[in-house]
PDB file of N, CA and C in Angstrom:
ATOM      1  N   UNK A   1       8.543 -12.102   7.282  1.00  0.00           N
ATOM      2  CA  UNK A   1       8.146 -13.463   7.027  1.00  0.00           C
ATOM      3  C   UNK A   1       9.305 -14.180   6.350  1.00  0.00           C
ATOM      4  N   UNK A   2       9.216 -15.684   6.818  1.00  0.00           N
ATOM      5  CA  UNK A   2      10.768 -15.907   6.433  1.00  0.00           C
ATOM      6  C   UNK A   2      10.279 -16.968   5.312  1.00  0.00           C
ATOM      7  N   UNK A   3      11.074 -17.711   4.299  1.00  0.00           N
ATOM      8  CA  UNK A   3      10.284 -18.624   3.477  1.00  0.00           C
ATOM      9  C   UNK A   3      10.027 -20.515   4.217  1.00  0.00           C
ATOM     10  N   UNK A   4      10.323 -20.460   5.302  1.00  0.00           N
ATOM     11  CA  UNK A   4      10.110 -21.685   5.979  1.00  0.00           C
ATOM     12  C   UNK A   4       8.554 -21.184   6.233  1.00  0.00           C
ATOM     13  N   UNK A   5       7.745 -20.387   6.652  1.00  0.00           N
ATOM     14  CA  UNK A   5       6.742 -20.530   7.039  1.00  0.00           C
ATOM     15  C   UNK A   5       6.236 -20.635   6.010  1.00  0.00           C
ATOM     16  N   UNK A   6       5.158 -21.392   6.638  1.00  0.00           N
ATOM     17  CA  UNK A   6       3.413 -21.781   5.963  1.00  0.00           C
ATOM     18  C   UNK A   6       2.796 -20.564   5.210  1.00  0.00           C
ATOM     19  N   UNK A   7       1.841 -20.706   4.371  1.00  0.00           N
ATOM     20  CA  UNK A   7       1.462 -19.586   3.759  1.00  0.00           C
ATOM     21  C   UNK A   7       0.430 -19.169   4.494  1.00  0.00           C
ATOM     22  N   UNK A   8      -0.183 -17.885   4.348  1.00  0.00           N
ATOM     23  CA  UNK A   8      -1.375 -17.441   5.393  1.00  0.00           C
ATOM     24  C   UNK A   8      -2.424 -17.763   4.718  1.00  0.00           C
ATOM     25  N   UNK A   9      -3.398 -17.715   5.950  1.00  0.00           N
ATOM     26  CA  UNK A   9      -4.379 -18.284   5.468  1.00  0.00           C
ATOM     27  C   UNK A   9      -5.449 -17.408   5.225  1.00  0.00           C
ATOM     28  N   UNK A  10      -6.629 -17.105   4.292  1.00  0.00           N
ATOM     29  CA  UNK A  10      -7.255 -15.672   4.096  1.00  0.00           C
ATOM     30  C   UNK A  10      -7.531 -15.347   5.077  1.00  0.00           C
ATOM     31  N   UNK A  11      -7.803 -15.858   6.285  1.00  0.00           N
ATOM     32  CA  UNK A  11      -8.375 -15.499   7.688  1.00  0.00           C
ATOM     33  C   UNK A  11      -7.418 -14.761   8.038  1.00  0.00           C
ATOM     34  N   UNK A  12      -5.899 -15.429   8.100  1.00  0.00           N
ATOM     35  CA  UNK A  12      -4.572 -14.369   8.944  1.00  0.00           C
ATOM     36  C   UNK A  12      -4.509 -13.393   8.311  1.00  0.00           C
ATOM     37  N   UNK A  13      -4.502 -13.463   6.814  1.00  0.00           N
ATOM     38  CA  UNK A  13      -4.703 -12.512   5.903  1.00  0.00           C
ATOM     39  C   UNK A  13      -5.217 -11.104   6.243  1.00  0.00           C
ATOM     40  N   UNK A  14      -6.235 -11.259   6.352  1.00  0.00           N
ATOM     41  CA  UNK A  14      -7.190 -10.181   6.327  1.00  0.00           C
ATOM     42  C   UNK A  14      -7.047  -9.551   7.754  1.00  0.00           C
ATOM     43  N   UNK A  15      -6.829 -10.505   8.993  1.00  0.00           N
ATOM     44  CA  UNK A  15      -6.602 -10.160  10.294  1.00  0.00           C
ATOM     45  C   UNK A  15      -5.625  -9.093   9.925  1.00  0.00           C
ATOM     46  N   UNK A  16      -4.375  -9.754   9.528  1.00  0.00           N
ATOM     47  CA  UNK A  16      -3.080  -8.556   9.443  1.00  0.00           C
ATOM     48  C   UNK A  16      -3.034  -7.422   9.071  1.00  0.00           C
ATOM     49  N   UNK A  17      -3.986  -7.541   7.231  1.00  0.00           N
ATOM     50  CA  UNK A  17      -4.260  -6.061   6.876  1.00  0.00           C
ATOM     51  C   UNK A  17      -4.587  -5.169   7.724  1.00  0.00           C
ATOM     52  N   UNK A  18      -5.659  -5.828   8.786  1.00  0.00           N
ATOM     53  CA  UNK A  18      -6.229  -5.042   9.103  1.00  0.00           C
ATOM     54  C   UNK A  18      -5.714  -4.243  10.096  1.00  0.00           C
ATOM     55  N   UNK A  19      -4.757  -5.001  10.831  1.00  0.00           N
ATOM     56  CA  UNK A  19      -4.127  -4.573  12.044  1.00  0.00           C
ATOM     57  C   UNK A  19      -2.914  -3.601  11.446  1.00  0.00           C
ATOM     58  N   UNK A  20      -2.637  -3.574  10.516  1.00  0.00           N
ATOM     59  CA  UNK A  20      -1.668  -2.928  10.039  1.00  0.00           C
ATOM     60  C   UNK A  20      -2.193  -1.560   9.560  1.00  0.00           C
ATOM     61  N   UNK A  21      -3.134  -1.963   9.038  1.00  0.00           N
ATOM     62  CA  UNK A  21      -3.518  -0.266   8.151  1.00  0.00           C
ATOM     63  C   UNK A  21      -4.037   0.668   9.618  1.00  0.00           C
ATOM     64  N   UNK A  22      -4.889  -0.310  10.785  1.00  0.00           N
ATOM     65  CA  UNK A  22      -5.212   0.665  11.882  1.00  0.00           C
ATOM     66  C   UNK A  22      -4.038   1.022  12.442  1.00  0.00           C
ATOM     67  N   UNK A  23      -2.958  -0.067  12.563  1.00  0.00           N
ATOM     68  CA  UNK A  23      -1.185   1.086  12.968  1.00  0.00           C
ATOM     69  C   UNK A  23      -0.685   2.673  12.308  1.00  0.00           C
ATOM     70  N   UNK A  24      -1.754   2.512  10.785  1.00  0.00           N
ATOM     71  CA  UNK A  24      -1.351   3.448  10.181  1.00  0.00           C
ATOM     72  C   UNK A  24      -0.352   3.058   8.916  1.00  0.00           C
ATOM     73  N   UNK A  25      -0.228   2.091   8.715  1.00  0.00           N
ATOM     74  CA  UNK A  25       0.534   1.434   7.212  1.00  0.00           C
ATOM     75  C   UNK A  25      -0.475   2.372   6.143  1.00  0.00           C
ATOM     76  N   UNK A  26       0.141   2.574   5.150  1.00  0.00           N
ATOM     77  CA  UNK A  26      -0.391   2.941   3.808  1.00  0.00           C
ATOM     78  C   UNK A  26      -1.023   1.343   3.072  1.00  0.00           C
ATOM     79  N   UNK A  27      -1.674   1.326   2.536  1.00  0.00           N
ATOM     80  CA  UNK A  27      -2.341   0.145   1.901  1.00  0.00           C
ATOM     81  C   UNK A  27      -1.037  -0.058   0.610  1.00  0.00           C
ATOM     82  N   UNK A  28      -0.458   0.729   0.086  1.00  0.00           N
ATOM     83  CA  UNK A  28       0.946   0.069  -0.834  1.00  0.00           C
ATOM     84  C   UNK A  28       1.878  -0.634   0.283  1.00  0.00           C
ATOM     85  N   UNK A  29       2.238   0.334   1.522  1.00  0.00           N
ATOM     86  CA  UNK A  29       2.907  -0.568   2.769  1.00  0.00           C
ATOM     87  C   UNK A  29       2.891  -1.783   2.822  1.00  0.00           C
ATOM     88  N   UNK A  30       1.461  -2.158   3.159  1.00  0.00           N
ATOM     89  CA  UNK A  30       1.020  -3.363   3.724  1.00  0.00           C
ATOM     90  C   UNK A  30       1.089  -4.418   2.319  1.00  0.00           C
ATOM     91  N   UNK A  31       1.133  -3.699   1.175  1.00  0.00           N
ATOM     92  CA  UNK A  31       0.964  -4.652   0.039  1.00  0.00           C
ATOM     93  C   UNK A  31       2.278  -5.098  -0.198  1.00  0.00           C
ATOM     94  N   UNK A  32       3.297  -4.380  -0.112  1.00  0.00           N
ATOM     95  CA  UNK A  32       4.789  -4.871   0.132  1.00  0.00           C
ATOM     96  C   UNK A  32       4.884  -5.509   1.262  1.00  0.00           C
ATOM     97  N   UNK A  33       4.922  -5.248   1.922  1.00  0.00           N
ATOM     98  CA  UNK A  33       5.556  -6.422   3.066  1.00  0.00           C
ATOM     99  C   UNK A  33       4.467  -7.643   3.046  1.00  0.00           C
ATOM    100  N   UNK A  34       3.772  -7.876   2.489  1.00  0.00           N
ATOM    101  CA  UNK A  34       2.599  -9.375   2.754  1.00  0.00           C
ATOM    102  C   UNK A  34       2.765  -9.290   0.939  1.00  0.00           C
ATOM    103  N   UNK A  35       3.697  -8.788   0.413  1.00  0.00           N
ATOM    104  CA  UNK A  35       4.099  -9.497  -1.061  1.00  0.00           C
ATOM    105  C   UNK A  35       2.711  -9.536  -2.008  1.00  0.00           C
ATOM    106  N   UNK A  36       1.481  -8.856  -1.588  1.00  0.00           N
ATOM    107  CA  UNK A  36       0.667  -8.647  -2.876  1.00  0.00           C
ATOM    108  C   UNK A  36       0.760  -7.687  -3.376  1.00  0.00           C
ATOM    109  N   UNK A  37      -0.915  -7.696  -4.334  1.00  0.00           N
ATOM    110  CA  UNK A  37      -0.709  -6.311  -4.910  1.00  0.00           C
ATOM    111  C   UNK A  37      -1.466  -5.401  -3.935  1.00  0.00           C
ATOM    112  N   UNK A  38      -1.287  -3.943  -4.408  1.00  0.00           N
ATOM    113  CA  UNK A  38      -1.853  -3.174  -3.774  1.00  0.00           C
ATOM    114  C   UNK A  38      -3.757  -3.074  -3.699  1.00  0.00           C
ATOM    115  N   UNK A  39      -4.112  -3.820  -5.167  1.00  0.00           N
ATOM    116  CA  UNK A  39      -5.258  -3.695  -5.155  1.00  0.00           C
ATOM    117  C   UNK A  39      -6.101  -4.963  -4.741  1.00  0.00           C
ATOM    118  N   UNK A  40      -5.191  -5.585  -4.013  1.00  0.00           N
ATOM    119  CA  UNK A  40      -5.617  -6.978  -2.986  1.00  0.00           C
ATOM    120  C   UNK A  40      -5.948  -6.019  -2.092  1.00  0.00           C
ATOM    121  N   UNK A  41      -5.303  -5.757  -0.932  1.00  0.00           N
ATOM    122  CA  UNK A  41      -5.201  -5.171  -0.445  1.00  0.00           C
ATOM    123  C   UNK A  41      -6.420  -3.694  -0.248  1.00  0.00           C
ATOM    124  N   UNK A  42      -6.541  -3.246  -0.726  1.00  0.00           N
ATOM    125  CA  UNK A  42      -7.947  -2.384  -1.058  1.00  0.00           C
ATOM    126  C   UNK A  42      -8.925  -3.238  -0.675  1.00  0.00           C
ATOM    127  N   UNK A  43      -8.821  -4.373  -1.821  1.00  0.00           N
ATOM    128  CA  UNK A  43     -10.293  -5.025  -1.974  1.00  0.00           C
ATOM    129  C   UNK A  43     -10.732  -5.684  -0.553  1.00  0.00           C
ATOM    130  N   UNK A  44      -9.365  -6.354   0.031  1.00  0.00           N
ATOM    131  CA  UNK A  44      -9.663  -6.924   1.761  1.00  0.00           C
ATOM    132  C   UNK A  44     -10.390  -5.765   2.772  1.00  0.00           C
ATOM    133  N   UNK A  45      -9.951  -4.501   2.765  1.00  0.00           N
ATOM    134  CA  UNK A  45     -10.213  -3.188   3.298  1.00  0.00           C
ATOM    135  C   UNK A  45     -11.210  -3.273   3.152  1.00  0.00           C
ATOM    136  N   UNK A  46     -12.236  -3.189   1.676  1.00  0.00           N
ATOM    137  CA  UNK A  46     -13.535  -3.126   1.568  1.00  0.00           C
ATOM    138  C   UNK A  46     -14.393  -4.106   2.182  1.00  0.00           C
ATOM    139  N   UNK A  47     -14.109  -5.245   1.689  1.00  0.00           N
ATOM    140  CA  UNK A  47     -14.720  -6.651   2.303  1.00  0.00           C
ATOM    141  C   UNK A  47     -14.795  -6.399   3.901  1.00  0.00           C
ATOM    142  N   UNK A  48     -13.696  -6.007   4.544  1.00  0.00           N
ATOM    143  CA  UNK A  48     -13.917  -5.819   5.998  1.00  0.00           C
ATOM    144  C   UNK A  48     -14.504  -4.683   6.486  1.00  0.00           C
ATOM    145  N   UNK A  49     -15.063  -3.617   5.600  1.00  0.00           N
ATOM    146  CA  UNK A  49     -16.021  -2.546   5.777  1.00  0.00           C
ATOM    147  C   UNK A  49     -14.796  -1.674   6.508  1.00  0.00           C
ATOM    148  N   UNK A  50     -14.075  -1.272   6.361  1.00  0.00           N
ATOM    149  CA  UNK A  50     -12.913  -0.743   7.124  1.00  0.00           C
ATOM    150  C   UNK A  50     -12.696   0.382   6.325  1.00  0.00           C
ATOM    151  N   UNK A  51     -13.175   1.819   6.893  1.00  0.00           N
ATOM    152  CA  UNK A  51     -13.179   3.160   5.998  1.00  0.00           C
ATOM    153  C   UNK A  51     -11.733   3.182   5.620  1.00  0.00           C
ATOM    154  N   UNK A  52     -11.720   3.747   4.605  1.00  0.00           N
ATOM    155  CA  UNK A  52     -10.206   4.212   3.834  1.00  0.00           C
ATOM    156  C   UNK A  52     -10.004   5.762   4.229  1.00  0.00           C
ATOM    157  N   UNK A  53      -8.795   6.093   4.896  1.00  0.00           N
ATOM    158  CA  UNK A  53      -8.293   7.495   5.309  1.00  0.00           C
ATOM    159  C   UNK A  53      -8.180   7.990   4.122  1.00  0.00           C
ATOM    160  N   UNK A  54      -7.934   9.692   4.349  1.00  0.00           N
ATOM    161  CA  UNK A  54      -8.486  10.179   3.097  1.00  0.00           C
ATOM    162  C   UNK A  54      -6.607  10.342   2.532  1.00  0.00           C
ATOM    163  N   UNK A  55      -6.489  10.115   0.992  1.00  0.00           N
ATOM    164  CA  UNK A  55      -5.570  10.280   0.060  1.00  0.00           C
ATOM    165  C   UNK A  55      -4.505  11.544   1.178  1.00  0.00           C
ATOM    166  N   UNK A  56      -3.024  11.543   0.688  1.00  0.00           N
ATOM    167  CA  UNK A  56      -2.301  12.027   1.397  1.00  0.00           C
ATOM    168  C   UNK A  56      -2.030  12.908   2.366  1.00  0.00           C
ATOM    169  N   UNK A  57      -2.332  12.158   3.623  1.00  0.00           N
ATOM    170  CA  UNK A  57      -1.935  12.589   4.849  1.00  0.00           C
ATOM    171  C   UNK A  57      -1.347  13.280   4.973  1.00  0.00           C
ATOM    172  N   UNK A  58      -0.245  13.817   4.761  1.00  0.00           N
ATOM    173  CA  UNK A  58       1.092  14.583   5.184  1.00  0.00           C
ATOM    174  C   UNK A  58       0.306  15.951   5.141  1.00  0.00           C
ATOM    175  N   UNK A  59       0.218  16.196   6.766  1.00  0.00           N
ATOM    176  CA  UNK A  59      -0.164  17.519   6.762  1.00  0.00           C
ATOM    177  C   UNK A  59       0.833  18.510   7.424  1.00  0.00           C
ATOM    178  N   UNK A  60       2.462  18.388   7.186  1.00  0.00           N
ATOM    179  CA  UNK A  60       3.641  19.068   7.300  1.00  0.00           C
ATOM    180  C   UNK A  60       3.704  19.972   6.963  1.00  0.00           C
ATOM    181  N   UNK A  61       4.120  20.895   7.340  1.00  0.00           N
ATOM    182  CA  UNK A  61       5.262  22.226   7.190  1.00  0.00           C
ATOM    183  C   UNK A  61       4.789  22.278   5.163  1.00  0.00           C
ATOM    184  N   UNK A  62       5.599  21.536   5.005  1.00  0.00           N
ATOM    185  CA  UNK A  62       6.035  21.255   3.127  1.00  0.00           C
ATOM    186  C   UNK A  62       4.938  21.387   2.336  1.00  0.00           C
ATOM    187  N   UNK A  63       3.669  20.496   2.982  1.00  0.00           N
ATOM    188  CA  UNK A  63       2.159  20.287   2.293  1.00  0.00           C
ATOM    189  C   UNK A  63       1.810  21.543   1.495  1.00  0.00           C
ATOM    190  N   UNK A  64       1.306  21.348   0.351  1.00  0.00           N
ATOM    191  CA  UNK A  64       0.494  22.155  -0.697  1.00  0.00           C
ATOM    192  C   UNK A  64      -0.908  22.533   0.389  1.00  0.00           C
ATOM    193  N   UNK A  65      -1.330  21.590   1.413  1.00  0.00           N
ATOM    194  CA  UNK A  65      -2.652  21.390   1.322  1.00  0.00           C
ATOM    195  C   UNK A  65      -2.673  22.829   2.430  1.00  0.00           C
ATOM    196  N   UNK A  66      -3.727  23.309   2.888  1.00  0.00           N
ATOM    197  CA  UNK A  66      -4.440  23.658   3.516  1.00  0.00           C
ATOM    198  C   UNK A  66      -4.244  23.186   5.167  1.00  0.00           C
ATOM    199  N   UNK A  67      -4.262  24.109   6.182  1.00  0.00           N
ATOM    200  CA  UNK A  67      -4.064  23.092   7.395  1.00  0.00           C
ATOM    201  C   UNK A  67      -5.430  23.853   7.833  1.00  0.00           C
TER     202      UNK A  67
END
């Protein structure tokens, strides 16, 4: 986004989050590049009923977790 454009509007807003986190953005991702906070961002997620993936993904080689 460059600073000549218009500001968004909560409608584009929320469109974008949304399209972004289903690309797979992290919700801090999306809060950096659209310049809020992260817990904007959450709260739009909720409002749009849009399940939250579960806490760190990385299921690599490296992972502590369990495969």
């Amino acid at each position: 986004m460059t600073e000549s454009m218009a500001p968004l509007t909560p409608e584009e807003r929320r469109t974008i989050v949304a399209s972004l986190y289903a690309e797979g953005l992290t919700t801090r991702q999306i809060a950096a590049q659209l310049n809020v906070s992260y817990q904007a961002v959450h709260q739009m997620l909720q409002r749009l009923d849009i399940p939250r993936r579960p806490r760190g993904g990385n299921m690599g080689s490296h992972s502590r977790r369990k495969k």
